[in-house]
PDB file of N, CA and C in Angstrom:
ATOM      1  N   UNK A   1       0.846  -1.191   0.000  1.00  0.00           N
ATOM      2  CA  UNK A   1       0.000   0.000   0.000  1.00  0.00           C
ATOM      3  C   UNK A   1       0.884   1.245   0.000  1.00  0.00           C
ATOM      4  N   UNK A   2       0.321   2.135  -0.661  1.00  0.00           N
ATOM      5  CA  UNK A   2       0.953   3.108  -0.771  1.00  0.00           C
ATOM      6  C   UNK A   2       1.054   4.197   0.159  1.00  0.00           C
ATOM      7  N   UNK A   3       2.181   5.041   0.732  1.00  0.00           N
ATOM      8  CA  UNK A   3       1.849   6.189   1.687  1.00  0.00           C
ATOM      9  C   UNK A   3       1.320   7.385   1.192  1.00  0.00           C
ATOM     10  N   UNK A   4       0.966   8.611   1.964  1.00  0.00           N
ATOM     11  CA  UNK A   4       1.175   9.972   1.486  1.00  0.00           C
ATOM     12  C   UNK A   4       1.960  10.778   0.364  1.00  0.00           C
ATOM     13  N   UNK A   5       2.628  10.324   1.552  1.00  0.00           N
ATOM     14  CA  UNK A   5       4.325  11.475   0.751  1.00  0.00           C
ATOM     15  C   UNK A   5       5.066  10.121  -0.447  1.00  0.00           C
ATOM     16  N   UNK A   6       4.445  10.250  -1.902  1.00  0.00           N
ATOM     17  CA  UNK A   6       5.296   9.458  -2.675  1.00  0.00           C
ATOM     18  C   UNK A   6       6.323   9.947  -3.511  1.00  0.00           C
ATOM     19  N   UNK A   7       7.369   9.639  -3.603  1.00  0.00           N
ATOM     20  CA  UNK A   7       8.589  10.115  -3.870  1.00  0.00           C
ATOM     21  C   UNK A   7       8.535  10.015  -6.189  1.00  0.00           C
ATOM     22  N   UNK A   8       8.797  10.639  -6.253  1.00  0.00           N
ATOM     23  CA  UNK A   8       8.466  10.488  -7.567  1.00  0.00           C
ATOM     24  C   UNK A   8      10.008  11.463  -8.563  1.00  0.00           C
ATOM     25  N   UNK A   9      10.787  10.860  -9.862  1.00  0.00           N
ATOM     26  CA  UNK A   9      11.416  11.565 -10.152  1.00  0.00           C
ATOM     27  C   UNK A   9      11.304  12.337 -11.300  1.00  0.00           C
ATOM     28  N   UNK A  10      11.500  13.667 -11.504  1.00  0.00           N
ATOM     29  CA  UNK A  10      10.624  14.239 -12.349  1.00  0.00           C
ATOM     30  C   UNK A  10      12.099  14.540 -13.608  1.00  0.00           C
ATOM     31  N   UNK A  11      12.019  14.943 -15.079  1.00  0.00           N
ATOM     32  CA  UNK A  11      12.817  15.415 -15.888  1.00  0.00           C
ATOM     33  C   UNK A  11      12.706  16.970 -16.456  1.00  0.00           C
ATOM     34  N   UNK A  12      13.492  16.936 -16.861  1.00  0.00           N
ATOM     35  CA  UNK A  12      13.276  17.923 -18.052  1.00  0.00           C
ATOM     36  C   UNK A  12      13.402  17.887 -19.765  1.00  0.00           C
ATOM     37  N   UNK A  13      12.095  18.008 -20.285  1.00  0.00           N
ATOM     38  CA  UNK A  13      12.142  17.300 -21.638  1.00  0.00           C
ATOM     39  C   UNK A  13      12.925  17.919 -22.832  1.00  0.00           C
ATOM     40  N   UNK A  14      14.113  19.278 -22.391  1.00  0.00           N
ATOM     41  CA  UNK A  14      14.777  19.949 -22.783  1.00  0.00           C
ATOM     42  C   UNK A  14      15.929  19.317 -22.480  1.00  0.00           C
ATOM     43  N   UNK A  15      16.258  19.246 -21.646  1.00  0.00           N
ATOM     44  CA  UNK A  15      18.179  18.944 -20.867  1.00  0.00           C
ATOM     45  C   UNK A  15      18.025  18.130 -20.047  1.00  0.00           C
ATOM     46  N   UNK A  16      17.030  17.393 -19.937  1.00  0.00           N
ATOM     47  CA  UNK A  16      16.998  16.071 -19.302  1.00  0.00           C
ATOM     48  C   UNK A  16      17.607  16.294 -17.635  1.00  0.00           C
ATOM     49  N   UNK A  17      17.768  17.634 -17.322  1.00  0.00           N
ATOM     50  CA  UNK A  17      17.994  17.691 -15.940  1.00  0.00           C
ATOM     51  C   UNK A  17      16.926  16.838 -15.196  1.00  0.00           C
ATOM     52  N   UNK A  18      17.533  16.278 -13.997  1.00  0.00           N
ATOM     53  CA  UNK A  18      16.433  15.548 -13.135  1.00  0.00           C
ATOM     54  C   UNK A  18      16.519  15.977 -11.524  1.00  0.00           C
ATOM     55  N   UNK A  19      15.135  15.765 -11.104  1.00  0.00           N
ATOM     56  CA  UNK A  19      14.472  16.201  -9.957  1.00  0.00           C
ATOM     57  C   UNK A  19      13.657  15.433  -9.048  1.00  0.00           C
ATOM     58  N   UNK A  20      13.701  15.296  -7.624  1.00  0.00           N
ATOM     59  CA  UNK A  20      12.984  14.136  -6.788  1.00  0.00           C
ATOM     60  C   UNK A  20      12.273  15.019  -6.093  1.00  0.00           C
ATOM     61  N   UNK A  21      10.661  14.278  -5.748  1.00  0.00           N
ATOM     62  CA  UNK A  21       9.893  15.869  -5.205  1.00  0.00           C
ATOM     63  C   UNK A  21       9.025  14.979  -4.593  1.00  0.00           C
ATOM     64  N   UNK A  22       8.449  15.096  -3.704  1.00  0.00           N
ATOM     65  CA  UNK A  22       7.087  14.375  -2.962  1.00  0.00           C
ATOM     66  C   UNK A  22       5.699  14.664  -3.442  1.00  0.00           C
ATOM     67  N   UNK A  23       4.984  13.816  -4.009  1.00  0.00           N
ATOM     68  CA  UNK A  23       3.969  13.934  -4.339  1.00  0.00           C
ATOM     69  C   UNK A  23       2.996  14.211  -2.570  1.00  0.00           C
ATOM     70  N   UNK A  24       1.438  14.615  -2.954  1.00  0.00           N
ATOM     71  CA  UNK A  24       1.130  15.371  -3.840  1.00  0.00           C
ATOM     72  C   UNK A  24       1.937  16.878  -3.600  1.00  0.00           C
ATOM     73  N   UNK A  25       2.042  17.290  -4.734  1.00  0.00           N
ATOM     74  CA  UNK A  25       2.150  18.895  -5.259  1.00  0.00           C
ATOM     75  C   UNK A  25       1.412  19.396  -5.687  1.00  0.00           C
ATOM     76  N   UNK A  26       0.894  20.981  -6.031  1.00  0.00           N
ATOM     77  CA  UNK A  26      -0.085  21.357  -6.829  1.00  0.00           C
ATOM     78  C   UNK A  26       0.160  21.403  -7.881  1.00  0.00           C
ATOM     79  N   UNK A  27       1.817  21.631  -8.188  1.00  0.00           N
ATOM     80  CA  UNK A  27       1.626  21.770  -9.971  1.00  0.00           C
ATOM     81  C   UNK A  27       3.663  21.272 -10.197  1.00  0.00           C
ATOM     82  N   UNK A  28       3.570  20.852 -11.253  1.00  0.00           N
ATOM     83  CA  UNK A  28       5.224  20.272 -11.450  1.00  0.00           C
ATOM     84  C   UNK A  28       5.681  21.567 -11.445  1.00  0.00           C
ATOM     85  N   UNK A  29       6.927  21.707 -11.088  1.00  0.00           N
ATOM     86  CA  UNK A  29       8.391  23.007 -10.840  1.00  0.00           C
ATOM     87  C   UNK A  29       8.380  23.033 -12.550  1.00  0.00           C
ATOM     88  N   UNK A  30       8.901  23.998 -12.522  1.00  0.00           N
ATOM     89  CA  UNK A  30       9.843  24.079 -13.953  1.00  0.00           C
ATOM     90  C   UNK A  30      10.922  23.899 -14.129  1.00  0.00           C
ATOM     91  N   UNK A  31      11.687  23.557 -14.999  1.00  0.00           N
ATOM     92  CA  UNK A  31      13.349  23.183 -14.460  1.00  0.00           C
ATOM     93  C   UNK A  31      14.052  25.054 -14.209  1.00  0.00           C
ATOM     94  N   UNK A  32      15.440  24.573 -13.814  1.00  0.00           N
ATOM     95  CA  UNK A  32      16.208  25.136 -12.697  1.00  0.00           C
ATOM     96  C   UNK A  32      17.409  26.068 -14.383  1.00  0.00           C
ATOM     97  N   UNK A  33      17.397  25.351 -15.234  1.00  0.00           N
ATOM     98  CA  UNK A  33      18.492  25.549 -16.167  1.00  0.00           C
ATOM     99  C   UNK A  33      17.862  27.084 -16.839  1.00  0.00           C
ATOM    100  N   UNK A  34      18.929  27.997 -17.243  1.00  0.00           N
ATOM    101  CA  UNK A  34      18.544  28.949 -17.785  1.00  0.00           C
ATOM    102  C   UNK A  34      18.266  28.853 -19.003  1.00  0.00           C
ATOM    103  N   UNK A  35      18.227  28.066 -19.494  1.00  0.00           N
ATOM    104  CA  UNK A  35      18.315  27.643 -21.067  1.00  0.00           C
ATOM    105  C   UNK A  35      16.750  27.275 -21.098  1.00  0.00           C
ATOM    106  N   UNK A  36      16.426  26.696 -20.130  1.00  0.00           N
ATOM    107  CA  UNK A  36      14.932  25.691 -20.173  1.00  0.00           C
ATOM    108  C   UNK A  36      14.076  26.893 -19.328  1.00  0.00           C
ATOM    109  N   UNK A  37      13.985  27.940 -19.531  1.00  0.00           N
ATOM    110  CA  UNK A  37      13.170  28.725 -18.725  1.00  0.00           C
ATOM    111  C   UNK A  37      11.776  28.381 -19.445  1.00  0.00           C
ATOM    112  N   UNK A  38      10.873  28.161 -17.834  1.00  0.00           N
ATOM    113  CA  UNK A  38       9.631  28.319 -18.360  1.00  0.00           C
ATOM    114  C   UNK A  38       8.879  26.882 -18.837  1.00  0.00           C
ATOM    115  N   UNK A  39      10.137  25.767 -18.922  1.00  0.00           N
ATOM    116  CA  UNK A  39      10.166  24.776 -18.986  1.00  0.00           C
ATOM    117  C   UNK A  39       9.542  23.441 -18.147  1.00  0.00           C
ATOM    118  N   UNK A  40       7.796  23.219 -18.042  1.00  0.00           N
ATOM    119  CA  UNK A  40       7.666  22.444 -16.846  1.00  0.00           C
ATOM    120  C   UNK A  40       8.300  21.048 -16.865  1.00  0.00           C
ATOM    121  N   UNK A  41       8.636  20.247 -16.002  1.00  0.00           N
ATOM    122  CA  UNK A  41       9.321  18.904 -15.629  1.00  0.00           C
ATOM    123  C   UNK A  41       8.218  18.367 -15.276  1.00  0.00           C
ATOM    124  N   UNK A  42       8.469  16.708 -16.408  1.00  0.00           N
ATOM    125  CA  UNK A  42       7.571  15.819 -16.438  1.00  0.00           C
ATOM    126  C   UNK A  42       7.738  14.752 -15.592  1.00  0.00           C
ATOM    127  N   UNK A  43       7.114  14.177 -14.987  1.00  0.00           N
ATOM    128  CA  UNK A  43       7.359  12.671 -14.062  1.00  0.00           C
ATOM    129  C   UNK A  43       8.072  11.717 -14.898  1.00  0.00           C
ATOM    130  N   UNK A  44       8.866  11.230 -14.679  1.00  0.00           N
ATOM    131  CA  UNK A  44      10.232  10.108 -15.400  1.00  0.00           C
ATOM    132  C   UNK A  44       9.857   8.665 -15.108  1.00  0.00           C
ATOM    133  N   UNK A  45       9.509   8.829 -13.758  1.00  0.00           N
ATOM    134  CA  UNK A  45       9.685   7.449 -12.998  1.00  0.00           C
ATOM    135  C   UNK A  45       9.003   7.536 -11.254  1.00  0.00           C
ATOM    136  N   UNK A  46       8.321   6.905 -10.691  1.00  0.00           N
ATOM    137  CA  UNK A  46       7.438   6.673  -9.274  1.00  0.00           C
ATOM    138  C   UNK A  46       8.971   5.609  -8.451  1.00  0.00           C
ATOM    139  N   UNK A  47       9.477   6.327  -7.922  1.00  0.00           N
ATOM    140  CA  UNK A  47      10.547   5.764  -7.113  1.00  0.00           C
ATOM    141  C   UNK A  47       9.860   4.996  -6.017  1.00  0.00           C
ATOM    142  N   UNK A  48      10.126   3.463  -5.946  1.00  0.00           N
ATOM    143  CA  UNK A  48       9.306   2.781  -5.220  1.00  0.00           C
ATOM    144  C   UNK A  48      10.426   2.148  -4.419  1.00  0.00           C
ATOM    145  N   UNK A  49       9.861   1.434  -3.312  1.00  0.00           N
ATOM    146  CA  UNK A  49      11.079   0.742  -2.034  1.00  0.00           C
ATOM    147  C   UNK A  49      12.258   0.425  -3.319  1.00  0.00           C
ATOM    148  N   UNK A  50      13.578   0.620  -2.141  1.00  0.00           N
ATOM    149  CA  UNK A  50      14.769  -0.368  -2.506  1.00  0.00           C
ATOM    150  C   UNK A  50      15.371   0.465  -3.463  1.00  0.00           C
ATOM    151  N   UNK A  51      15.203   1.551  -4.038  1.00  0.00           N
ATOM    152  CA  UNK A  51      15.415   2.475  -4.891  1.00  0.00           C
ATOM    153  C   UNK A  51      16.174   3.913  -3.454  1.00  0.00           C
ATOM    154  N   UNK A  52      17.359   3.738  -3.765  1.00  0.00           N
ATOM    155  CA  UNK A  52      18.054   5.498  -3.460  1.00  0.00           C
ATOM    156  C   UNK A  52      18.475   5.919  -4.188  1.00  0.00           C
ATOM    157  N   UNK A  53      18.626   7.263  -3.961  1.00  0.00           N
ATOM    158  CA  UNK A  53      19.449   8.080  -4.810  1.00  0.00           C
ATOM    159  C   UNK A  53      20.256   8.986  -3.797  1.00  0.00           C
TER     160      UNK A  53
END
């Protein structure tokens, strides 16, 4: 079963920068790169047990 706080890793579909954020959020970040302004970051992957980073 799943908790609250799910750990989820998000990209950027520009520069592929990546990002780990706790679900829920109200709305995805945008990436961080000046190049990708404005740029929202898509979910990559649902980081589930046994998984660190």
């Amino acid at each position: 079963m799943r908790g609250k706080n799910e750990p989820v890793q998000l990209v950027c579909p520009k520069c592929r920068r990546r990002k780990i954020v706790y679900l829920p959020i109200d709305d995805l970040p945008e990436c961080e790169n000046a190049a990708c302004k404005g740029t929202r970051m898509i979910i990559e992957e649902l980081l589930d047990e046994g998984k660190s980073y």
